[in-house]
C-alpha atoms as a PDB file:
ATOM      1  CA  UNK A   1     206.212 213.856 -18.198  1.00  0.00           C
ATOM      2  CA  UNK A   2     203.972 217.152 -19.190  1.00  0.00           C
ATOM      3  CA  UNK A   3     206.915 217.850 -21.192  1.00  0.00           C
ATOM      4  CA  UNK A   4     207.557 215.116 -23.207  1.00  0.00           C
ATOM      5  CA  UNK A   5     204.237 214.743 -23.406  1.00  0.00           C
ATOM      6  CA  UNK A   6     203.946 218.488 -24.663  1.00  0.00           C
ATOM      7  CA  UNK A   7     207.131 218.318 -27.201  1.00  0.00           C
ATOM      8  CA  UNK A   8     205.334 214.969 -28.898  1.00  0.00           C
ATOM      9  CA  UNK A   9     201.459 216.843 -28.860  1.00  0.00           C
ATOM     10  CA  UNK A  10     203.053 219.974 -30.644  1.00  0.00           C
ATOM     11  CA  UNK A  11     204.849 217.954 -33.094  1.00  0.00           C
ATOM     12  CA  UNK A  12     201.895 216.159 -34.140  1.00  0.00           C
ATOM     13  CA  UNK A  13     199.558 218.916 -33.970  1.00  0.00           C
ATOM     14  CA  UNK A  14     201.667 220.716 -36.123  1.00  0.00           C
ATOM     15  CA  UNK A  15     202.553 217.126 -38.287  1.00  0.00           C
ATOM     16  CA  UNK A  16     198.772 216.625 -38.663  1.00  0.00           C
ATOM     17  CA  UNK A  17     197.543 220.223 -39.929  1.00  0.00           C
ATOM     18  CA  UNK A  18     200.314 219.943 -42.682  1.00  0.00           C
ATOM     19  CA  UNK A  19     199.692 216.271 -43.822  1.00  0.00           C
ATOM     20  CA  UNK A  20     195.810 216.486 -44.078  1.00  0.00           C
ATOM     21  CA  UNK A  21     195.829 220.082 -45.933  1.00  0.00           C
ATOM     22  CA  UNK A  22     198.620 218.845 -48.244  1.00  0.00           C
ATOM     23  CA  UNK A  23     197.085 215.363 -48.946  1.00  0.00           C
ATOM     24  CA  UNK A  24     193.239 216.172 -48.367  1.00  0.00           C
ATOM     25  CA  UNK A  25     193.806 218.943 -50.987  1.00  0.00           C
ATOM     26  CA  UNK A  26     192.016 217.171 -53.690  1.00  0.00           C
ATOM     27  CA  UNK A  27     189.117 215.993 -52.011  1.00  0.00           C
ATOM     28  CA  UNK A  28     188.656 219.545 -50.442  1.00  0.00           C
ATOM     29  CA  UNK A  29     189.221 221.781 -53.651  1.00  0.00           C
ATOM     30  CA  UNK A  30     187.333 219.147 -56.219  1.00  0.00           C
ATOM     31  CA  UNK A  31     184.290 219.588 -53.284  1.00  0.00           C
ATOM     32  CA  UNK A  32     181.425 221.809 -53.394  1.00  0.00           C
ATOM     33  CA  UNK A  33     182.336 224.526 -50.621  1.00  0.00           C
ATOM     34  CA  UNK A  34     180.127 223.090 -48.160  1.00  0.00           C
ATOM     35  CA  UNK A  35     180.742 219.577 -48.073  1.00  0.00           C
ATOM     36  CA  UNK A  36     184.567 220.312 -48.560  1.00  0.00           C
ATOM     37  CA  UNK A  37     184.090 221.948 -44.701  1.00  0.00           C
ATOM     38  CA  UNK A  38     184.182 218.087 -43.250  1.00  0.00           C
ATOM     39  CA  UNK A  39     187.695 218.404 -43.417  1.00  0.00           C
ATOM     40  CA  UNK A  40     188.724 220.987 -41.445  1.00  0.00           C
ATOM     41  CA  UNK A  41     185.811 219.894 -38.789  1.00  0.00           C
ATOM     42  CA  UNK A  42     187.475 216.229 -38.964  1.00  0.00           C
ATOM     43  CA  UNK A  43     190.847 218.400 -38.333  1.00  0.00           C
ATOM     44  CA  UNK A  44     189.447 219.627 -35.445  1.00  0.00           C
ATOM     45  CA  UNK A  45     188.252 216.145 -34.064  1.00  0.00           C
ATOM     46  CA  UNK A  46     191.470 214.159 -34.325  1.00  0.00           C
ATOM     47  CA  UNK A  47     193.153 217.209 -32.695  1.00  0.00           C
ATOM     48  CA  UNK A  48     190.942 216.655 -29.703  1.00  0.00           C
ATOM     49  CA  UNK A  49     191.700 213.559 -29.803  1.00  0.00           C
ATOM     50  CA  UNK A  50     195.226 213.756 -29.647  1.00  0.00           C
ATOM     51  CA  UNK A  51     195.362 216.206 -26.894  1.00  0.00           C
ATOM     52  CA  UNK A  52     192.782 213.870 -25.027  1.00  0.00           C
ATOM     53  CA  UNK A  53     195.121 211.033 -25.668  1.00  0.00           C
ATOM     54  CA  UNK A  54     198.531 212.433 -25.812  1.00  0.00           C
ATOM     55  CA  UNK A  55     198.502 215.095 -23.128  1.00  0.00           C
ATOM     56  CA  UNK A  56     195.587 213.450 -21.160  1.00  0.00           C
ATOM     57  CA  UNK A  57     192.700 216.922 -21.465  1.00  0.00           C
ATOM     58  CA  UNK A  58     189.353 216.486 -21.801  1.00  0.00           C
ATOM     59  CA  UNK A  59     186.256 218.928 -22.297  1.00  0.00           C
ATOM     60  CA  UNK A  60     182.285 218.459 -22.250  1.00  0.00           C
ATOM     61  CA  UNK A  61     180.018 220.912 -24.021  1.00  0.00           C
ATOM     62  CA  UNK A  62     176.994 222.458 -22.092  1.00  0.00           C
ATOM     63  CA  UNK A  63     174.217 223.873 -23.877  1.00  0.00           C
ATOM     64  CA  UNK A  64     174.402 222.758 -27.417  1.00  0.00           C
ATOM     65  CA  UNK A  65     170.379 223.108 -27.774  1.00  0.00           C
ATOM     66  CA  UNK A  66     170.897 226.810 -27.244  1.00  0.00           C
ATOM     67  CA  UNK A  67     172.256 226.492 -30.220  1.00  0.00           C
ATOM     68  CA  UNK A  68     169.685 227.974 -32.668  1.00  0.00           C
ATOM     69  CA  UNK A  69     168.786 227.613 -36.557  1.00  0.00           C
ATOM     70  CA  UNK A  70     170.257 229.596 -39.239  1.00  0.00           C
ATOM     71  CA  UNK A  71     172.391 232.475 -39.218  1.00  0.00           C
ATOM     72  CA  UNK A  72     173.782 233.984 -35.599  1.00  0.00           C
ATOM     73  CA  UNK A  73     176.871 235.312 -34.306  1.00  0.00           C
ATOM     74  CA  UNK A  74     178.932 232.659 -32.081  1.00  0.00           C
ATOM     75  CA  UNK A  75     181.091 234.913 -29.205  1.00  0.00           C
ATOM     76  CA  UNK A  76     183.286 232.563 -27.883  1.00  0.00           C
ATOM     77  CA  UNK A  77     186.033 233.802 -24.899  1.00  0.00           C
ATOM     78  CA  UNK A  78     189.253 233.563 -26.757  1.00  0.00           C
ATOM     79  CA  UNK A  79     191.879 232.727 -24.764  1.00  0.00           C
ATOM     80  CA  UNK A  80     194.100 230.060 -26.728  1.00  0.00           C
ATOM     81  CA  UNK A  81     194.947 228.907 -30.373  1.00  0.00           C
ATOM     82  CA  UNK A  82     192.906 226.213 -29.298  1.00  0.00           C
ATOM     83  CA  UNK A  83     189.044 227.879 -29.180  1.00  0.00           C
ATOM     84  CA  UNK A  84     189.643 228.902 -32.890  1.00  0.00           C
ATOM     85  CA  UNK A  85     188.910 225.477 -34.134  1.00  0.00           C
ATOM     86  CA  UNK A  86     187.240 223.820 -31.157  1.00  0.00           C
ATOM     87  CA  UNK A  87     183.785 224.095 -31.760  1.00  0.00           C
ATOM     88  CA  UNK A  88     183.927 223.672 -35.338  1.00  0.00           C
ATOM     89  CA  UNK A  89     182.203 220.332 -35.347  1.00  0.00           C
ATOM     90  CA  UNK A  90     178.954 221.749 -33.702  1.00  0.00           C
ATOM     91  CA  UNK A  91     178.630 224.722 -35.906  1.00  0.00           C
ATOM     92  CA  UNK A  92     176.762 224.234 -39.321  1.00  0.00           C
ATOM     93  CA  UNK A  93     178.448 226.089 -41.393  1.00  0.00           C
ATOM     94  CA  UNK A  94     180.852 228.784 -40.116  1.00  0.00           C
ATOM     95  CA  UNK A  95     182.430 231.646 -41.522  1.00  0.00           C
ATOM     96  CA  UNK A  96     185.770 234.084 -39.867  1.00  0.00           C
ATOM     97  CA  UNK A  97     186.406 237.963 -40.397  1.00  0.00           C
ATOM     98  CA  UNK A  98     190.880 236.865 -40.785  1.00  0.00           C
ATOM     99  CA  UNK A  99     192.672 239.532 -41.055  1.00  0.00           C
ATOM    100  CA  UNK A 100     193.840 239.476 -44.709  1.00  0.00           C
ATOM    101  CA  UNK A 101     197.371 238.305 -43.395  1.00  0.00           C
ATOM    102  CA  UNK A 102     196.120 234.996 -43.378  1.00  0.00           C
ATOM    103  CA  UNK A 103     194.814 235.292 -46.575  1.00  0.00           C
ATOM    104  CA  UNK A 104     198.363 234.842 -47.963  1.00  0.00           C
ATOM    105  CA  UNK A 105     199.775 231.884 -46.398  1.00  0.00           C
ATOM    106  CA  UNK A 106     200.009 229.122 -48.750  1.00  0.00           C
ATOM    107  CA  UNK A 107     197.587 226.812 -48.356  1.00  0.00           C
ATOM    108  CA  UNK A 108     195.984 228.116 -45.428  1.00  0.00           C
ATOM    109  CA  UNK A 109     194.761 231.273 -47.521  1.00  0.00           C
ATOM    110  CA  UNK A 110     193.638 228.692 -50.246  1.00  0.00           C
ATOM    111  CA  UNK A 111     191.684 226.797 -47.470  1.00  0.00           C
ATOM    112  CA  UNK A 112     190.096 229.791 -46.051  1.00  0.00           C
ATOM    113  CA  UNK A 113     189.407 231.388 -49.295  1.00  0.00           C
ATOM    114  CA  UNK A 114     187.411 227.863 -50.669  1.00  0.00           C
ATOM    115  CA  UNK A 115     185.033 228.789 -47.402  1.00  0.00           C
ATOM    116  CA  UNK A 116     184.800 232.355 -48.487  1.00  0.00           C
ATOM    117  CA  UNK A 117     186.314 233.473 -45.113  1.00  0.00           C
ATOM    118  CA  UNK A 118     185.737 237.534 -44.915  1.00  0.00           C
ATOM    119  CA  UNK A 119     189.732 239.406 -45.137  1.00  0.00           C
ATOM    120  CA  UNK A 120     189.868 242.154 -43.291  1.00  0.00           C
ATOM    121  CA  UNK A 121     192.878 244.987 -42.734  1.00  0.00           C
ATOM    122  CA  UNK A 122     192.587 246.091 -39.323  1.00  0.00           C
ATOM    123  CA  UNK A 123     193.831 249.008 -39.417  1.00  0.00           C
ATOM    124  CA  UNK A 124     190.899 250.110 -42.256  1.00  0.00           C
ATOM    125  CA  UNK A 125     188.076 252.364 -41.479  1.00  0.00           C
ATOM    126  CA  UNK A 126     184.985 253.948 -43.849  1.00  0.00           C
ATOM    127  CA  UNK A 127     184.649 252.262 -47.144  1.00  0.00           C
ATOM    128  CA  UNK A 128     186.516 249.391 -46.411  1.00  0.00           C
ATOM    129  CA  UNK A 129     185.069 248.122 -43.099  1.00  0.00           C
ATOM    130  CA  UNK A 130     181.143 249.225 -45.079  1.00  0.00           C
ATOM    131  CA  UNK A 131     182.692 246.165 -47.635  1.00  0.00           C
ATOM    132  CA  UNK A 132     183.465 243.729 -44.818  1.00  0.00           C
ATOM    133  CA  UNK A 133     179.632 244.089 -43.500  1.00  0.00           C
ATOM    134  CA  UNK A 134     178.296 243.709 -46.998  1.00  0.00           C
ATOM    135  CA  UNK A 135     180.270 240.700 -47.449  1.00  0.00           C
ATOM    136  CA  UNK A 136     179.032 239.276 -44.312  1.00  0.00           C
ATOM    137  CA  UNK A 137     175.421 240.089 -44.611  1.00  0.00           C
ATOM    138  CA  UNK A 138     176.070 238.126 -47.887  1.00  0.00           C
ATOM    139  CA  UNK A 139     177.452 234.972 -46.334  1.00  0.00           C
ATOM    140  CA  UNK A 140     174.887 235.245 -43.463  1.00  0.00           C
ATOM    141  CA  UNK A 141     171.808 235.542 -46.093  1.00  0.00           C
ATOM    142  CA  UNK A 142     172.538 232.434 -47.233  1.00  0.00           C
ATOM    143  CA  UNK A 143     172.571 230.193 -43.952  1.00  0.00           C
ATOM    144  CA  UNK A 144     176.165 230.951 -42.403  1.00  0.00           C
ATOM    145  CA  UNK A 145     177.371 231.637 -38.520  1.00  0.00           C
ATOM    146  CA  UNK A 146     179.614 234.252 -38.015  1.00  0.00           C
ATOM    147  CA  UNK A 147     182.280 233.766 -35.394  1.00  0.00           C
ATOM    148  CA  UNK A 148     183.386 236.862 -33.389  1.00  0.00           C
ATOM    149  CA  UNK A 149     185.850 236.844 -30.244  1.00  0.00           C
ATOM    150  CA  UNK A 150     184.332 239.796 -28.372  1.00  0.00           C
ATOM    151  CA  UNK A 151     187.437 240.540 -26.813  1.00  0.00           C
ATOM    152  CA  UNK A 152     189.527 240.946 -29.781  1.00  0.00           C
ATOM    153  CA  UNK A 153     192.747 239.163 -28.702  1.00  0.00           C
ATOM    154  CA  UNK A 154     193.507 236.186 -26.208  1.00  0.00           C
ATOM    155  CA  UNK A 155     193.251 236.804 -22.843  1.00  0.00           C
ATOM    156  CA  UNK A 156     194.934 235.349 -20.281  1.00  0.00           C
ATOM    157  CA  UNK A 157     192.244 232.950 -17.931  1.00  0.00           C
ATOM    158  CA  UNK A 158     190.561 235.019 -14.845  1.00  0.00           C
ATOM    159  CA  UNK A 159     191.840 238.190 -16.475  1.00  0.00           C
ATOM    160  CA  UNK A 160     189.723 241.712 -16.192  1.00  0.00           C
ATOM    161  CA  UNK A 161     187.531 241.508 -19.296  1.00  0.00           C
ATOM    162  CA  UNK A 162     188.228 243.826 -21.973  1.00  0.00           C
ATOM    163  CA  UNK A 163     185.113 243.611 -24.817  1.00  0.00           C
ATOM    164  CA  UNK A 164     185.481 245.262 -27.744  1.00  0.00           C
ATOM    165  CA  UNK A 165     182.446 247.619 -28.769  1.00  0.00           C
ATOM    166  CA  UNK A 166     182.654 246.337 -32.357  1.00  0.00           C
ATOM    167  CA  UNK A 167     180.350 243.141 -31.695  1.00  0.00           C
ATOM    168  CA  UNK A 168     177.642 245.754 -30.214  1.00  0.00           C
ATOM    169  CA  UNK A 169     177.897 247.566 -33.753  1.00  0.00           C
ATOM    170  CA  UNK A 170     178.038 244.229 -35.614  1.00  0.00           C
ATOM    171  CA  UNK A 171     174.581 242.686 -33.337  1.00  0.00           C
ATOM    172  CA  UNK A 172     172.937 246.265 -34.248  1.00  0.00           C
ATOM    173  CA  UNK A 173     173.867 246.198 -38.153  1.00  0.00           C
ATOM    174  CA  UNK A 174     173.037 242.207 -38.698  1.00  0.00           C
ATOM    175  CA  UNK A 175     170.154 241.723 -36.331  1.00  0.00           C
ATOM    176  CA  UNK A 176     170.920 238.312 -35.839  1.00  0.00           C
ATOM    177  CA  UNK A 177     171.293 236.898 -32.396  1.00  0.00           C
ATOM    178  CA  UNK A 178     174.406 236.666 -30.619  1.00  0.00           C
ATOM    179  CA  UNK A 179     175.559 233.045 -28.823  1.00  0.00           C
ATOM    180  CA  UNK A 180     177.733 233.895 -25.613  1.00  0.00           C
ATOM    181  CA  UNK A 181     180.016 231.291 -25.092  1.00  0.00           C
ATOM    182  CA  UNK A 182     182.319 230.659 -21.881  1.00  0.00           C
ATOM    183  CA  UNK A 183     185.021 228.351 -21.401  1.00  0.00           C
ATOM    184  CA  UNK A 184     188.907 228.153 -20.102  1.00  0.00           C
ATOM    185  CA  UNK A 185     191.133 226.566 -22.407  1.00  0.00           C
ATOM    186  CA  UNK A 186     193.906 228.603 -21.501  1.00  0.00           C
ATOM    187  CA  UNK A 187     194.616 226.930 -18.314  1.00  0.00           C
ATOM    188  CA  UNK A 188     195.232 223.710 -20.388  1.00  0.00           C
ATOM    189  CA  UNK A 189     196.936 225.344 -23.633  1.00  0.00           C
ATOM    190  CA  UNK A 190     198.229 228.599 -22.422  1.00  0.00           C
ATOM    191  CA  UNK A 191     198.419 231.282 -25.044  1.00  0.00           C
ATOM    192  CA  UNK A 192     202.484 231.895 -26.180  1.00  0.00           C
ATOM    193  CA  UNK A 193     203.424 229.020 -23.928  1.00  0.00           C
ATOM    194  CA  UNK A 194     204.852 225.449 -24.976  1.00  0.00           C
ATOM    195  CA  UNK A 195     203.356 223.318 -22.375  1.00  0.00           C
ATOM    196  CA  UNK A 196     200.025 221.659 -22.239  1.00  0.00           C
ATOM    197  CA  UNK A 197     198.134 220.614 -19.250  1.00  0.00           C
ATOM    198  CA  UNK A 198     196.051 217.582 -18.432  1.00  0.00           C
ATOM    199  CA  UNK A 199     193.047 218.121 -16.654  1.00  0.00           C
ATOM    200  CA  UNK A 200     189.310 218.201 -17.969  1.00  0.00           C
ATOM    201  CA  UNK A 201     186.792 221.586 -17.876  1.00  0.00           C
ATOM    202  CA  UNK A 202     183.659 222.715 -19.637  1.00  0.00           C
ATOM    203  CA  UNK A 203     182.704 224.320 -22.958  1.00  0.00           C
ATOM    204  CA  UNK A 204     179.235 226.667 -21.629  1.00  0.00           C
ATOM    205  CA  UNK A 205     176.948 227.289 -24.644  1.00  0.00           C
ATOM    206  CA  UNK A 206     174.386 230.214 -23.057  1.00  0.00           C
ATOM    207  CA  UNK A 207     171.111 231.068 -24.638  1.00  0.00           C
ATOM    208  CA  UNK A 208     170.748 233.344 -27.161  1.00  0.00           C
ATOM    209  CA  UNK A 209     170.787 236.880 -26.961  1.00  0.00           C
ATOM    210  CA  UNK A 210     167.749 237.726 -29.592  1.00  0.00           C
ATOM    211  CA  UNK A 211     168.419 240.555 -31.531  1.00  0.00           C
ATOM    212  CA  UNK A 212     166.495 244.419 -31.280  1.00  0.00           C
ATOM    213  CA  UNK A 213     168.073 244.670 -28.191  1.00  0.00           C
ATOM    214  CA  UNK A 214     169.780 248.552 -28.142  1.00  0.00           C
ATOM    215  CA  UNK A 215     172.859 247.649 -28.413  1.00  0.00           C
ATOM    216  CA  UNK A 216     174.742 249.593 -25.530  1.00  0.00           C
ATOM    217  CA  UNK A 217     171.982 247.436 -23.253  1.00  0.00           C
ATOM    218  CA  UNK A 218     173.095 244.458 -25.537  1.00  0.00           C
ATOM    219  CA  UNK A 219     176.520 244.813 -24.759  1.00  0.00           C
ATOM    220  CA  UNK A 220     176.111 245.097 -21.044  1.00  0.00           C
ATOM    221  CA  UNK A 221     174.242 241.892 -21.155  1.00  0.00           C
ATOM    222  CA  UNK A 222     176.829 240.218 -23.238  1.00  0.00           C
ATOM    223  CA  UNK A 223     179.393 240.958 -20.915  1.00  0.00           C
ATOM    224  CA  UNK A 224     177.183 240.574 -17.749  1.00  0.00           C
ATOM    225  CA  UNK A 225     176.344 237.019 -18.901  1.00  0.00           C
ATOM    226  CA  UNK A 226     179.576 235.540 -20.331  1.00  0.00           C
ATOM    227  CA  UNK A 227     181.411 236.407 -17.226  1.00  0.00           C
ATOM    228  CA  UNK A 228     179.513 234.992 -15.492  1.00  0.00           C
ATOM    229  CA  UNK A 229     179.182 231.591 -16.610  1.00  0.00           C
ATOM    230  CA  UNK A 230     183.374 232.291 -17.153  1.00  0.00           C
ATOM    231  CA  UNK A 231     183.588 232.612 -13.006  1.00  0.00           C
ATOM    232  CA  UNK A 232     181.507 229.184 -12.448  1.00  0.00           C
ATOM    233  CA  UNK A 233     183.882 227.698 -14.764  1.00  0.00           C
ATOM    234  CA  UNK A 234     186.948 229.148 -13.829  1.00  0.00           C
ATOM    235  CA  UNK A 235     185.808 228.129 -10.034  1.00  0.00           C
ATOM    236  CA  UNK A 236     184.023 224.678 -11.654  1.00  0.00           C
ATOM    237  CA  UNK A 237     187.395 223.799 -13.261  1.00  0.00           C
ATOM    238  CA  UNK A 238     190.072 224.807 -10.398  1.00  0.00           C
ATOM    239  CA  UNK A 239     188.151 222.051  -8.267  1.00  0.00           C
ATOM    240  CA  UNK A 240     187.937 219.538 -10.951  1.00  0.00           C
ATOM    241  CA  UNK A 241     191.682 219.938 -11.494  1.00  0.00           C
ATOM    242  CA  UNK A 242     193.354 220.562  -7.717  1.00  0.00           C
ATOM    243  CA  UNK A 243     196.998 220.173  -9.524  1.00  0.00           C
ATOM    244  CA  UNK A 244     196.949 222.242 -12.669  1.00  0.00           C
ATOM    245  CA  UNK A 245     199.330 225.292 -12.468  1.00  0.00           C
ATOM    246  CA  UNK A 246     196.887 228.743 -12.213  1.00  0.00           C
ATOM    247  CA  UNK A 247     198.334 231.553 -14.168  1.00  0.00           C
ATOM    248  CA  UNK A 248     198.679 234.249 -11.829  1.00  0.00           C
ATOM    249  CA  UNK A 249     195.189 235.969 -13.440  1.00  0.00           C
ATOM    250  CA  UNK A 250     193.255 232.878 -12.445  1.00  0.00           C
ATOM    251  CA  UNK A 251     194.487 232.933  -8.853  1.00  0.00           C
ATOM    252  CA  UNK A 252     193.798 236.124  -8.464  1.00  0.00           C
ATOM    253  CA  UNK A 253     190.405 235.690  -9.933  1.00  0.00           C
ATOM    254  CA  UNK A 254     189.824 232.841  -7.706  1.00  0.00           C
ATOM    255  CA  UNK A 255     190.717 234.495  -5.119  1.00  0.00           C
ATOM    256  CA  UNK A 256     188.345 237.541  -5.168  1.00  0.00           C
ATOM    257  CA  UNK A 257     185.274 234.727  -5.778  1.00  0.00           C
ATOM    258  CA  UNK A 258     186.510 233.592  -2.803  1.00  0.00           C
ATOM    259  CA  UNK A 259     187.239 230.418  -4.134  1.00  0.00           C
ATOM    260  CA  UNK A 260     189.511 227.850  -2.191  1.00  0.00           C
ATOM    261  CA  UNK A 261     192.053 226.208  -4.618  1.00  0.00           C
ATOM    262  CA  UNK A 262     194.326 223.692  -4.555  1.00  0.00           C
ATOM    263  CA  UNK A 263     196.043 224.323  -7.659  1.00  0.00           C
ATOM    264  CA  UNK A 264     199.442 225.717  -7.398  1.00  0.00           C
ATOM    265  CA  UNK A 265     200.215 229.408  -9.142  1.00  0.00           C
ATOM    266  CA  UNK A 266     202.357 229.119 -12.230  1.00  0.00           C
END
């Protein structure tokens, strides 16, 4: 049953990003930039609906009036395809550093490039990454969040953090605050895997971190509090769901929290 169930989510995830950027293309590009952005975040809705529907996994969001006014940096735990568009719905107006790859793919690029999304090579260093923070402080003067995955790449769930110092440099150079965010969507949409998982677990929105903080004690504190919240989760969600299939980094996790589970080890 997971699946079929997996095989007929996929198709119409895929089916559904295609149709709506190829048929919603007038109303988005005839838009002011803004207001065009309620399609991707309606994108992002029916997807969480289908995988709620289709595939039977549900989430909750914690802390949404941590959430504060104007421009901040949202750093989210990146762990699956899903967590790049998740939270789009609760975020005013949002705005990606893509590498400039994505810049290129038809439509896609023309999507991102109507929301002024920030290319980046990243490989680049000096002049080029000194454009790429002028371009954001632009965006950000006017109102924008920024979106940075701390970590840099997916990560498997339960798996030894591995921050990147870059968001400590970023915090420093903005001096905006910084939103932690924790969650495990990689147990239910594992990252370079087919299947999807039912089950339910919770999207943790933590307070703040102000900014003026130095930002080697920032970045301890980042870490310090996203992991955290990411163990009561990881613990929270294995005994919410006692039959969804722990990658072996969650066990393991578990395991040194002490953590009884259920769940059997993929």
């Amino acid at each position: 049953m997971i699946v079929l169930r997996s095989i007929l989510f996929n198709a119409l995830f895929y089916a559904n990003l295609i149709l709506r950027m190829i048929i919603l293309s007038p109303v988005y590009f005839l838009s002011p930039r803004k207001k065009a952005y309620s399609v991707p975040k309606n994108w992002a809705l029916s997807n969480h609906w289908l995988m709620e529907k289709i595939v039977g996994t549900s989430f909750e969001i914690e802390g949404l009036e941590n959430i504060p006014a104007g421009s901040y940096i949202v750093a989210p735990k990146h762990q699956s395809f899903w967590d790049t568009y998740a939270l789009l719905p609760w975020l005013d107006d949002p705005v990606y550093i893509l590498k400039r790859e994505l810049m290129w793919i038809p439509l896609f690029g023309w999507y991102a490039m109507k929301q002024r999304m920030i290319p980046v090579n990243r490989g680049a260093r000096g002049k080029v990454m000194v454009e790429v923070l002028a371009r954001t402080r632009a965006e950000l003067a006017t109102g924008r969040q920024l979106i940075i995955y701390p970590e840099g790449t997916r990560r498997a769930p339960g798996a030894e953090p591995l921050y990147k110092y870059g968001i400590a440099r970023m915090y420093r150079d903005l001096g905006i605050p910084v939103v932690p965010v924790a969650m495990h969507p990689g147990l239910f949409w594992p990252r370079r895997k087919f299947g999807r998982y039912p089950g339910h677990f919770k999207v943790r929105i933590l307070p703040p971190i102000e900014p003026g903080m130095d930002p080697d004690a920032f970045f301890a504190r980042l870490i310090e509090v996203t992991e955290k919240a990411s163990d009561e989760l990881l613990v929270d969600t294995a005994e919410r769901n006692p039959n969804l299939p722990l990658p072996p980094t969650a066990a393991r996790r578990l395991a040194e929290l002490g953590a009884a589970s259920k769940a059997a080890q993929a």
